[in-house]
Protein backbone atom coordinates (compact mmCIF):
# COMPACT_ATOMS: atom_id res chain seq x y z
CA UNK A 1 -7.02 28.25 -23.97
CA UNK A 2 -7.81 24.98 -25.41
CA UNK A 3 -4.42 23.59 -25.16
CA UNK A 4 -4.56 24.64 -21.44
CA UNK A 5 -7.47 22.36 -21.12
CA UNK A 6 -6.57 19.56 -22.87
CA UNK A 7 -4.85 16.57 -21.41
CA UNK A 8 -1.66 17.42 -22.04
CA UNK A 9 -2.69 21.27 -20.65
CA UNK A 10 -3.91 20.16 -17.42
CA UNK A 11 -0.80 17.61 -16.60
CA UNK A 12 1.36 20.36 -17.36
CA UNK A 13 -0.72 22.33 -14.62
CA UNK A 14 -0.41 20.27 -11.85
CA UNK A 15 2.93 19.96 -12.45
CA UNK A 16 4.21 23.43 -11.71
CA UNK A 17 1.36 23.54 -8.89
CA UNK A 18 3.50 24.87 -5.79
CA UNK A 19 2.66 22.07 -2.79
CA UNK A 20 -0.64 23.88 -1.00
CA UNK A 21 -3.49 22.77 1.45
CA UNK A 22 -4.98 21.54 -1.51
CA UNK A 23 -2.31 18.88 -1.99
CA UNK A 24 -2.52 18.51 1.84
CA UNK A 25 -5.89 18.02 2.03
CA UNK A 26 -5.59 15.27 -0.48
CA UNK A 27 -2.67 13.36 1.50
CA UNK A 28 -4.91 13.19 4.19
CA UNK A 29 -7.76 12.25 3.26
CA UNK A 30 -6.14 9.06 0.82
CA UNK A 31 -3.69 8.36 3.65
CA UNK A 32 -6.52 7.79 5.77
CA UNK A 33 -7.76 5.17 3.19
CA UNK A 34 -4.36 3.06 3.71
CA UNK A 35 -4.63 3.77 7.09
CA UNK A 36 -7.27 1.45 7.27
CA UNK A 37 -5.52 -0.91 5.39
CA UNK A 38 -2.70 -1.32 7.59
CA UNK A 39 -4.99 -1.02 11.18
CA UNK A 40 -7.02 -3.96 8.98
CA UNK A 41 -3.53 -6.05 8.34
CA UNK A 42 -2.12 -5.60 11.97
CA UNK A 43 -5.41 -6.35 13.89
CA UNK A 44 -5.79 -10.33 11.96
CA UNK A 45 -2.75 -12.01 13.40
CA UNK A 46 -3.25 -10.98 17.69
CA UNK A 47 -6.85 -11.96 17.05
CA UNK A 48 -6.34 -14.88 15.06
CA UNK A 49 -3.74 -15.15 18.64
CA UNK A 50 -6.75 -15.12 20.88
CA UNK A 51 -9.33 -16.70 18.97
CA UNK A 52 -6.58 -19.66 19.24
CA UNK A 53 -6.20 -19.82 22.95
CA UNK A 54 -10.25 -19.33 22.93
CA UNK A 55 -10.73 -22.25 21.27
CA UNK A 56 -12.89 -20.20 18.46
CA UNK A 57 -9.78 -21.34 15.76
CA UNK A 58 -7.20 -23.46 15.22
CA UNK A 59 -4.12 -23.28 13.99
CA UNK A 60 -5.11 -24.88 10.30
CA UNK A 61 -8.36 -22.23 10.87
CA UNK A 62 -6.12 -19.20 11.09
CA UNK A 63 -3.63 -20.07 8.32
CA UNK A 64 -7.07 -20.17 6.07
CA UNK A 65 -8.33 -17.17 7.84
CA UNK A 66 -5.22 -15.52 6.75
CA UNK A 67 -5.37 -16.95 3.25
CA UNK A 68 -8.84 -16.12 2.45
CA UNK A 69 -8.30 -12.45 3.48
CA UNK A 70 -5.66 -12.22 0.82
CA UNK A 71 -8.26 -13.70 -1.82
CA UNK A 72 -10.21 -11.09 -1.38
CA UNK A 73 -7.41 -8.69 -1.50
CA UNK A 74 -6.59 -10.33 -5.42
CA UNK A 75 -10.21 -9.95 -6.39
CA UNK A 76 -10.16 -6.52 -4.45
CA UNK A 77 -6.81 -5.56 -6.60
CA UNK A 78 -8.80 -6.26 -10.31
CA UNK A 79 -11.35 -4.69 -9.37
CA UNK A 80 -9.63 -1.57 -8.56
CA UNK A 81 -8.57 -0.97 -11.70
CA UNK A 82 -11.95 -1.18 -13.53
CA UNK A 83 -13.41 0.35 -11.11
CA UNK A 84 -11.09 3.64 -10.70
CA UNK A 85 -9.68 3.93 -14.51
CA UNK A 86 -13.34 3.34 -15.54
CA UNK A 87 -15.65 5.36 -13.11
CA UNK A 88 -12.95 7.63 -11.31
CA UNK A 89 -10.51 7.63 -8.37
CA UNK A 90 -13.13 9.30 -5.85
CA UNK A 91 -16.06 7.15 -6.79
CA UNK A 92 -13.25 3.14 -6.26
CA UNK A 93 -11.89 5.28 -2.84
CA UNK A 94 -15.55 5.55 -1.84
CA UNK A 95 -17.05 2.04 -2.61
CA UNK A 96 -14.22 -0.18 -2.04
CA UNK A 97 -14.11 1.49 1.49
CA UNK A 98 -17.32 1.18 2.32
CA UNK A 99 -17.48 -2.53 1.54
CA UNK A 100 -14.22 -2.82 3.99
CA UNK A 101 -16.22 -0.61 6.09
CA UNK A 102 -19.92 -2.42 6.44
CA UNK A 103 -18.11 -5.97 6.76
CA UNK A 104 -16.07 -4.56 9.79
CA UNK A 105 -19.18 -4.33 11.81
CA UNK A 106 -20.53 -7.79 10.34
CA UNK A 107 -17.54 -9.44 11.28
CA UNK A 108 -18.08 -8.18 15.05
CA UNK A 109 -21.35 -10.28 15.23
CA UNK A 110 -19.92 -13.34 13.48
CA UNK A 111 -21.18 -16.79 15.64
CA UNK A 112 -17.91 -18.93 14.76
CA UNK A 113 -14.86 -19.21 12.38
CA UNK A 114 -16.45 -19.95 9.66
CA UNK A 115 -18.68 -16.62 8.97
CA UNK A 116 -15.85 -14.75 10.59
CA UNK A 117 -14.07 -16.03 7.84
CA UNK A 118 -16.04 -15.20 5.45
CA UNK A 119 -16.28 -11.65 6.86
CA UNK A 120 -12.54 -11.47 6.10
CA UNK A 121 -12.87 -12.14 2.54
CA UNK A 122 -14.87 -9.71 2.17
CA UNK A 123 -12.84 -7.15 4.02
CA UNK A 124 -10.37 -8.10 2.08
CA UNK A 125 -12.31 -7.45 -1.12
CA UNK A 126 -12.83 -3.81 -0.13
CA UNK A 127 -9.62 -2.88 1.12
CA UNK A 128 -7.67 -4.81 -1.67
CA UNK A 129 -9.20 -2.35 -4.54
CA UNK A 130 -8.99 0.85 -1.88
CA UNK A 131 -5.30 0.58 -1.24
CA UNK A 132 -4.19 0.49 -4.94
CA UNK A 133 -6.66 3.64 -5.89
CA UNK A 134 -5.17 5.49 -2.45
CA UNK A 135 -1.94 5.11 -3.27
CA UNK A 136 -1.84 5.48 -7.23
CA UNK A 137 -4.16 8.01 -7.48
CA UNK A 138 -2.07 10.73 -5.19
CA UNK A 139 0.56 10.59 -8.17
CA UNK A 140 -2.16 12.44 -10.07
CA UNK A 141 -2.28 15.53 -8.08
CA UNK A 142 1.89 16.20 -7.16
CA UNK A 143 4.27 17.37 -9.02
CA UNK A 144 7.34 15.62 -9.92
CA UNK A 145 9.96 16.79 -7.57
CA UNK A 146 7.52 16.68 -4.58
CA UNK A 147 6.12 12.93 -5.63
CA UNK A 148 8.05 10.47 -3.77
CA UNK A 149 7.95 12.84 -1.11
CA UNK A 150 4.47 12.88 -0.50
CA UNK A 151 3.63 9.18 -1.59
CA UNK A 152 6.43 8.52 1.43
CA UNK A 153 3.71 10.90 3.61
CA UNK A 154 1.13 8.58 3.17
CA UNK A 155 2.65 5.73 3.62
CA UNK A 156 4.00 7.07 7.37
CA UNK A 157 0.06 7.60 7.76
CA UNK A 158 -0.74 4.65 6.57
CA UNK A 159 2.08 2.98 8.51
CA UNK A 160 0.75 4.30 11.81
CA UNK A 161 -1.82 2.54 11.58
CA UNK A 162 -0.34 -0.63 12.62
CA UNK A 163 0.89 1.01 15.53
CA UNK A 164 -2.61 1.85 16.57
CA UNK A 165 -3.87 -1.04 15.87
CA UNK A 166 -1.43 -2.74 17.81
CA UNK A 167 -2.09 -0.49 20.79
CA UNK A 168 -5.62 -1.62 20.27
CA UNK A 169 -4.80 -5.05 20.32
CA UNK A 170 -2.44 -4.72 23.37
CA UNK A 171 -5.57 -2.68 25.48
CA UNK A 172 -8.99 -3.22 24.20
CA UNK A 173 -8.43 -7.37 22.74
CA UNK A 174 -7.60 -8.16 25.95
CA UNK A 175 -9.81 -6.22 28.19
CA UNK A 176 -12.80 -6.23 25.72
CA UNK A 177 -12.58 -8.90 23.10
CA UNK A 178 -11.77 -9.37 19.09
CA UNK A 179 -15.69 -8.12 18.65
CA UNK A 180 -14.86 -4.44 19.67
CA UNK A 181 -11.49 -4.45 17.75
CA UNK A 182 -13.60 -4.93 14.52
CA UNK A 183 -16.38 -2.64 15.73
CA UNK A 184 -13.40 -0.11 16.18
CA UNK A 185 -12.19 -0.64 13.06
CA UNK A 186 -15.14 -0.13 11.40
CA UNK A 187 -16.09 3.24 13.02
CA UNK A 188 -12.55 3.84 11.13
CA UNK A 189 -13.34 3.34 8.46
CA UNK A 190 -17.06 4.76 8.47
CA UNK A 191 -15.27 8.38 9.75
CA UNK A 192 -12.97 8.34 6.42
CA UNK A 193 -15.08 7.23 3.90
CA UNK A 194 -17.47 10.08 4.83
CA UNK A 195 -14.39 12.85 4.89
CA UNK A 196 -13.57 11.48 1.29
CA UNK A 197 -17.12 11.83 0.12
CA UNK A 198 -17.30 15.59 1.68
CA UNK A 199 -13.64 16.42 0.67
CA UNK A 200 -11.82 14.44 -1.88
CA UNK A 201 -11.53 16.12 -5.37
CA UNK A 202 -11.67 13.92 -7.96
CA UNK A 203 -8.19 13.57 -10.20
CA UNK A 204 -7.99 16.17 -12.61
CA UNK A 205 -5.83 14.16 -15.12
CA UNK A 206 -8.23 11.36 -15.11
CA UNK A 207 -10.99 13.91 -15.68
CA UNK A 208 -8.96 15.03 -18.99
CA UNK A 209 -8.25 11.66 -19.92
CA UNK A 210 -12.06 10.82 -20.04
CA UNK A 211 -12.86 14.00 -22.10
CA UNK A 212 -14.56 16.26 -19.30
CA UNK A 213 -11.94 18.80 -20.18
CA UNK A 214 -14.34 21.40 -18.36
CA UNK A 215 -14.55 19.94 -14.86
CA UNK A 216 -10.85 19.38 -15.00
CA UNK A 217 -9.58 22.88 -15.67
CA UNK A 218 -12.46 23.83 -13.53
CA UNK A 219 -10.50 22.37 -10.54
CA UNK A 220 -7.13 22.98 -11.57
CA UNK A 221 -8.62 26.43 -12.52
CA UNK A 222 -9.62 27.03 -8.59
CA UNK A 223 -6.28 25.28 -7.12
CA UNK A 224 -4.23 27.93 -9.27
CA UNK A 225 -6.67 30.47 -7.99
CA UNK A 226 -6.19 30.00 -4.27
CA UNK A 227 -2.66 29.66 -4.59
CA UNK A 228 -1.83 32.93 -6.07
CA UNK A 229 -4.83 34.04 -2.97
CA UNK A 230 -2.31 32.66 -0.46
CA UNK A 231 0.24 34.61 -2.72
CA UNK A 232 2.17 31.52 -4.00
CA UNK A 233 3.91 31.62 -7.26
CA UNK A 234 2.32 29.64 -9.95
CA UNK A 235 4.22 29.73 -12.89
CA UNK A 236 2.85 30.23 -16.23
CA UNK A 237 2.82 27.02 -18.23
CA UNK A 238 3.75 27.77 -22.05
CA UNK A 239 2.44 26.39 -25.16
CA UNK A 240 5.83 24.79 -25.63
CA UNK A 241 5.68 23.13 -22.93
CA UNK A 242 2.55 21.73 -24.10
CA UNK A 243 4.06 20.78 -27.22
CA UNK A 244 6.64 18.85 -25.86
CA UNK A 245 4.59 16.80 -23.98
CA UNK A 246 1.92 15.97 -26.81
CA UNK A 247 5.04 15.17 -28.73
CA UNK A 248 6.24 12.38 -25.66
CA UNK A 249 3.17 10.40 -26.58
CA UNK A 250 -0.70 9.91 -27.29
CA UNK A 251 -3.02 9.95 -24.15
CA UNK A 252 -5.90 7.32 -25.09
CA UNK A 253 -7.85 4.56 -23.19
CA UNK A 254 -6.01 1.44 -23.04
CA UNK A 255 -7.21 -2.32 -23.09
CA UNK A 256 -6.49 -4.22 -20.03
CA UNK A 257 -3.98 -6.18 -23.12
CA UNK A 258 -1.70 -3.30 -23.19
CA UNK A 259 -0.53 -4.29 -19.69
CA UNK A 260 1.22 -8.01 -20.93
CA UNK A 261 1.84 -6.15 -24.44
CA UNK A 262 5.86 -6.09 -25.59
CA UNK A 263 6.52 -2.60 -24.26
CA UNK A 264 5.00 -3.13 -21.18
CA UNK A 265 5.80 -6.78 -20.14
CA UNK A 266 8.62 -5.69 -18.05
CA UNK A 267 7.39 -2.83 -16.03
CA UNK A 268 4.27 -5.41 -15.16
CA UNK A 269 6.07 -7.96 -14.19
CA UNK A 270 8.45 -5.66 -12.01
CA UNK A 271 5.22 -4.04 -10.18
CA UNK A 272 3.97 -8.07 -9.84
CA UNK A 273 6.90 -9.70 -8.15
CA UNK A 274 7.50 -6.76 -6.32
CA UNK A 275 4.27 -6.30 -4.69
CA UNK A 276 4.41 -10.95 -3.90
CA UNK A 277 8.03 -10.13 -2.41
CA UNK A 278 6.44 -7.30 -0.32
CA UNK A 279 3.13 -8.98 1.11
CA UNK A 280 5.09 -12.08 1.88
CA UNK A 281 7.84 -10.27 3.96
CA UNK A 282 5.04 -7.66 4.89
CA UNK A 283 2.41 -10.55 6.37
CA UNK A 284 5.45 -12.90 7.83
CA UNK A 285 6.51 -9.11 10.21
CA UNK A 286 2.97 -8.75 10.81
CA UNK A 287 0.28 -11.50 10.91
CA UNK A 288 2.53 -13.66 12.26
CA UNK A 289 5.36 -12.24 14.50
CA UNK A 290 2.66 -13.46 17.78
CA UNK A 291 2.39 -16.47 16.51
CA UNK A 292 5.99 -17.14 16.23
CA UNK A 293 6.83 -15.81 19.19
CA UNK A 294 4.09 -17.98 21.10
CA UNK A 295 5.21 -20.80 19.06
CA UNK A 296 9.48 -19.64 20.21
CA UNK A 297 8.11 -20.03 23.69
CA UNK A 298 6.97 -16.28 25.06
CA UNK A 299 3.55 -16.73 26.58
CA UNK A 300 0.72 -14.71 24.48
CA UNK A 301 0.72 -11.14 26.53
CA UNK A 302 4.99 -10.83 26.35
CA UNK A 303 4.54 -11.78 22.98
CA UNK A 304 2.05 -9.33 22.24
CA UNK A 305 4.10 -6.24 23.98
CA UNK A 306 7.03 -7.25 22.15
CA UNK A 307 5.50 -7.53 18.91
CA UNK A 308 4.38 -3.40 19.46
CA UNK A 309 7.82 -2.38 20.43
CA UNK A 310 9.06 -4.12 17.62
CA UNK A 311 6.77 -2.13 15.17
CA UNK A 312 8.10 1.27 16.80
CA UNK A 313 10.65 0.57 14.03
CA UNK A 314 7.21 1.27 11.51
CA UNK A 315 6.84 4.50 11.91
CA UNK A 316 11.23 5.16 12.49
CA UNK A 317 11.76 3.55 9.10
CA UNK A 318 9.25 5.70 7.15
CA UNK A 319 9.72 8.85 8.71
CA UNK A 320 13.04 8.57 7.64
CA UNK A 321 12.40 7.83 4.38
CA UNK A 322 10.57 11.25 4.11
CA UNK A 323 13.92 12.96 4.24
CA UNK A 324 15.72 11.16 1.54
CA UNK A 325 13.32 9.58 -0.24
CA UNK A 326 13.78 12.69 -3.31
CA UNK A 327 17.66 12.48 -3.03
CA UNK A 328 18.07 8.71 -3.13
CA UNK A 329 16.97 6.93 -6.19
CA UNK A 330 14.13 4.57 -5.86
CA UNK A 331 15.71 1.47 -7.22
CA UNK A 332 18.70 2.19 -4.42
CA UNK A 333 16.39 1.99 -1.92
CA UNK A 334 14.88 -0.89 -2.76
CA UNK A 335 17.45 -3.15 -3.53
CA UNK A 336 19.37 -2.05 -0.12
CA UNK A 337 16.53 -2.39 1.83
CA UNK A 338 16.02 -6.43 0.42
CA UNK A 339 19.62 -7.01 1.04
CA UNK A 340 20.10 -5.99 4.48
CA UNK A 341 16.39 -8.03 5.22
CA UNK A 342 17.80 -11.25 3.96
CA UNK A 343 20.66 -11.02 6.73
CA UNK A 344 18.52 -9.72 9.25
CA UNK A 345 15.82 -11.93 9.02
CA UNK A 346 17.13 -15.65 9.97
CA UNK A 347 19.24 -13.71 12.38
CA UNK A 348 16.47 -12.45 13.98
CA UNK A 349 14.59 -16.47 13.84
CA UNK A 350 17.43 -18.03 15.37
CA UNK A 351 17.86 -15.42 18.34
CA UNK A 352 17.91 -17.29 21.98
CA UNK A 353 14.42 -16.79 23.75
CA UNK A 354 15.91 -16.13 27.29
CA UNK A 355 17.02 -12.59 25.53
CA UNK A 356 13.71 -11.02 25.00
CA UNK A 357 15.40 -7.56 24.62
CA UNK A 358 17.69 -8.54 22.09
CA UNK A 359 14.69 -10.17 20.45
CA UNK A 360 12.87 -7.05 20.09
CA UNK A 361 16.16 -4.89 19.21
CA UNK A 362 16.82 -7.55 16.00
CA UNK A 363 12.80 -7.00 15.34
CA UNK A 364 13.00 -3.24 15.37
CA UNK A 365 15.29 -3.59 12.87
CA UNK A 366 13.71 -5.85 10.53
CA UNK A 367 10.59 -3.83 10.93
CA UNK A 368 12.47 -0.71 9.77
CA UNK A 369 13.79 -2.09 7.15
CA UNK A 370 10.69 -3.95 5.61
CA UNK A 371 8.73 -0.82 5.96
CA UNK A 372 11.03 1.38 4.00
CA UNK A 373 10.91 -1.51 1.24
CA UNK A 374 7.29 -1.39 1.19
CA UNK A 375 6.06 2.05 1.68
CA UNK A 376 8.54 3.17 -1.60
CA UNK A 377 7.26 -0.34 -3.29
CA UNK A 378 3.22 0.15 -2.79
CA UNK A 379 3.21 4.01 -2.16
CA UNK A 380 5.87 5.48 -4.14
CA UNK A 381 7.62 3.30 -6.94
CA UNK A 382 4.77 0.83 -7.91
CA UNK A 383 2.17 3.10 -9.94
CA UNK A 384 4.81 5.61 -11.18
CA UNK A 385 5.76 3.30 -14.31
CA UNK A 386 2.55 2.76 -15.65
CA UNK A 387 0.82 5.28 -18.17
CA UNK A 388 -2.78 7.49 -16.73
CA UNK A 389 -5.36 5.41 -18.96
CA UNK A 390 -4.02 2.41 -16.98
CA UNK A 391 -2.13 3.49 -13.58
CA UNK A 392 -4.74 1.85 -11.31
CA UNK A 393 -5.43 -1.15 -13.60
CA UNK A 394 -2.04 -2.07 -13.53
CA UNK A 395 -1.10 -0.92 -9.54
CA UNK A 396 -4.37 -3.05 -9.29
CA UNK A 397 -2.70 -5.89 -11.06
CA UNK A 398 1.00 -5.96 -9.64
CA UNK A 399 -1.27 -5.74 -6.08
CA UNK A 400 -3.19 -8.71 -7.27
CA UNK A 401 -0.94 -10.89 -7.96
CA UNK A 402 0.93 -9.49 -4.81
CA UNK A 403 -1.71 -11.12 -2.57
CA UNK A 404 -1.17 -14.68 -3.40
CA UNK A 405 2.64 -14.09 -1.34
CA UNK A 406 -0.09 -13.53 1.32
CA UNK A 407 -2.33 -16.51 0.57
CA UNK A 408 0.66 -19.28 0.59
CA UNK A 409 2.79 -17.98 2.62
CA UNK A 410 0.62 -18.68 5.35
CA UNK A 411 0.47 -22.22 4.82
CA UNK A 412 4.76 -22.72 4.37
CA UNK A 413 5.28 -20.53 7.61
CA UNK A 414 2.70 -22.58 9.48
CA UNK A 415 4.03 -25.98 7.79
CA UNK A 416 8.19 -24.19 9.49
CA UNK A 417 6.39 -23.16 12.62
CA UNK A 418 5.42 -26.74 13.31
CA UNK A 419 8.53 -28.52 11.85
CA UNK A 420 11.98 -29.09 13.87
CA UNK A 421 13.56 -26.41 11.57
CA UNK A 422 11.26 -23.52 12.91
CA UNK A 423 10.34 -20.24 12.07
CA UNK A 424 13.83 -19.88 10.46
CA UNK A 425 12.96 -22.21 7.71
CA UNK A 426 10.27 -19.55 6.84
CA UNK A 427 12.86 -16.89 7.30
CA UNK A 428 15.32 -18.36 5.22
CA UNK A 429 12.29 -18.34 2.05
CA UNK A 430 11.93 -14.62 3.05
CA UNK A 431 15.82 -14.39 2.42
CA UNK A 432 15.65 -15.88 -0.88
CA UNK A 433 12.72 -13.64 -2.22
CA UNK A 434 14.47 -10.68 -1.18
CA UNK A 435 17.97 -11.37 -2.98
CA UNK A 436 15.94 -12.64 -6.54
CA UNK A 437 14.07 -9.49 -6.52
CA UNK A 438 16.73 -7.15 -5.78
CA UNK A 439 18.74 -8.62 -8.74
CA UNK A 440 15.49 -8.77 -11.34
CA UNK A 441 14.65 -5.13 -10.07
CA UNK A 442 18.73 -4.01 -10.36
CA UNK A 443 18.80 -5.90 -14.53
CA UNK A 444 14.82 -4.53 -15.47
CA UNK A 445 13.56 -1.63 -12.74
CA UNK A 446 13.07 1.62 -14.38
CA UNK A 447 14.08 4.68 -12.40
CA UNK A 448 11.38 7.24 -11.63
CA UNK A 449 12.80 9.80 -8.94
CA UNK A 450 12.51 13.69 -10.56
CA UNK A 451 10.75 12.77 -13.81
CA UNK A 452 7.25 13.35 -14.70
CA UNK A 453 4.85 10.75 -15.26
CA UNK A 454 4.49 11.65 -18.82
CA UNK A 455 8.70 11.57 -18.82
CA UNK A 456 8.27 7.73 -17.63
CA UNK A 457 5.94 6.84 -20.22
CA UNK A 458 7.16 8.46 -23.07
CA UNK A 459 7.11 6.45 -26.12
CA UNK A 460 5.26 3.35 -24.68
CA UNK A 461 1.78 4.57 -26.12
CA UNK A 462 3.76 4.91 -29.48
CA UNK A 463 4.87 1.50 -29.46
């Protein structure tokens, strides 16, 4: 019995748990939390559109608007980890939402750019530590072989919200004004922070890890409980099993050191470049495609209706990753996925602007593709490689360092969109990105798909 409750016990637990509304439940309620990330990401570059042509923001104004969000997504991605790893998974979801959450409605009452600005820093704050914890933190309740799977789940949730948000923007921006699109938001936000605080059970691995032993067998003790109920079969988890996973490695708190330590150094430096590569092809699809368009020569409301059919290819690109996300291996996908956006990219920047339909087809495309790259990046691939005592900490990290693709790659894309070169210059940097990190992740990436988390980890705690 006290085996069954120790760490080792309880991981062992989960991981023959069949998938129930439990596990459900959970993807819900923590793809709701990225939901608001991406509804948060798509809503800054049609407003920053508008608040242009209003004369509330210039061009320089925007590019710092954008910036400044992702500084407080880096301060938002430390503070994740010592939030979550020190105080629990439920308790970062809850606060770093809520700060995303009360700044929404602030924002809506902002007098010029310059508190509106500062409104998006903080945003940014509170979303930048609630996306890591979302994301990581559903690793901690699925097992192995339904993982990727269910990470790829929440990131289609997450994913639609950019399509809502760019319904939003298409509907109530123009009709209503940038005010009610935060106000929106921030009813969002308010509706899911309260279902997590009602619903979300906290992770029971993390509750091992910390020593309450009691109140995590307690929850697996219920989940195994309602499963059998429902009459699912829960197999019977053996002392040998238990054996062979305290044999893969000690389960202790870590020092935020152990992340840049020899045995470590490689998987944080993957998780790093990988998430810069991601929010600098993410934000160039996103905050910008407007923009460039405008800039290309489509007045603001074609090139605010092409930008949403262009990010139908969201939702296309991750729902098909759902289906082959457990029988393809992660690195695969990745590295396919930055190939085939380096040629589509430029492609797409140099297309002639009296083919608007061709325009959007390329864009489709490229939106397909750069969601499937990020969705298995952020949700699926990124925590997987890092051991429990420091999952978040170091998603929280790689997400960190992530956001400065976010904070200067506003200022080179506006620096092509204004040049004779164009938005292809900016395109062209994308391309680059994309090859080096498909060749660092194909020489030091370390394959995940099937394996436990304990499996991925073993003998790094030993080293």
């Amino acid at each position: 019995m006290a085996d069954l409750k120790s760490y080792h016990g309880i991981a062992a637990r989960i991981d023959r748990m069949p998938i129930s509304n439990f596990h459900r439940k959970i993807l819900w309620l923590l793809g709701g939390v990225t939901f608001c990330d991406s509804v948060d990401m798509a809503v800054g570059g049609p407003i920053g559109m508008v608040l242009q042509d209003q004369g509330f923001m210039t061009l320089e104004q925007f590019a710092f608007f954008n910036s400044i969000t992702m500084v407080g997504y880096l301060f938002g991605g430390l503070m994740a980890g010592a939030i979550a790893d020190s105080i629990g998974r439920k308790k970062a979801v809850l606060i770093c939402g809520s700060i995303f959450t009360v700044f929404c409605f602030v924002a809506a009452a902002s007098p010029d750019a310059t508190f509106l600005t500062a409104c998006r820093f903080f945003m940014g704050l509170g979303l930048g530590a609630a996306f890591p914890a979302g994301y990581s933190c559903l690793t901690e309740y699925t097992p192995p072989q339904k993982r990727g799977q269910y990470q790829s789940y929440v990131g289609l949730i997450a994913n639609t919200g950019t399509l809502v948000a760019s319904f939003i923007n298409l509907i109530v921006l123009p009709i209503a004004g940038w005010r009610e699109v935060f106000i929106i938001c921030g009813c969002i936000g308010a509706i899911i922070m309260a279902l997590c605080f009602f619903f979300l059970a906290e992770s029971p691995r993390w509750q091992a890890m910390m020593g309450k032993n009691d109140l995590a067998d307690a929850t697996v003790t219920k989940l195994e409980q309602d499963s059998i109920a429902k009459g699912l079969v829960v197999p019977e988890v053996t002392q040998e099993e238990i054996d062979k996973r305290v044999a893969e490695g000690e389960v202790k708190q870590l020092p935020w050191s152990f992340l840049f330590k020899k045995n470590m150094i490689t998987r944080t430096l993957t998780a790093m470049f990988l998430c810069f590569t991601m929010n600098v092809l993410v934000y160039t699809v996103i905050s910008w495609t407007p923009t460039i368009l405008k800039a290309n020569g489509f007045d603001v409301q074609l090139s605010t209706l092409m930008t949403v059919v262009m990010q139908c290819g969201i939702p296309v690109g991750v729902g098909l990753l759902t289906f082959y996300v457990e029988k393809v291996n992660r690195k695969t996908i990745l590295i396919v996925t930055y190939i085939l956006i380096a040629i589509l990219g430029p492609i797409w920047s140099m297309l002639p602007t009296d083919q608007p339909y061709l325009v959007m087809g390329f864009g489709f495309l490229v939106c397909v593709f750069t969601f499937t790259n990020s969705v298995t990046t952020a949700a699926i691939y990124l925590s997987e490689p890092f051991p429990t005592a420091c999952r978040i900490r170091g998603a929280g990290v790689a997400n960190a360092f992530g956001r400065l693709g976010g904070i200067f790659s506003p200022m080179w894309i506006a620096f092509f969109v204004a040049s004779p070169i164009g938005t292809t210059g900016a395109y062209l940097v994308n391309s680059c990105l994309a090859i080096c990190m498909a060749i660092w992740l194909a020489i030091f990436g370390v394959e995940t798909r099937g394996k436990t988390l304990e499996e991925i980890t073993e003998g790094l705690l030993d080293k």
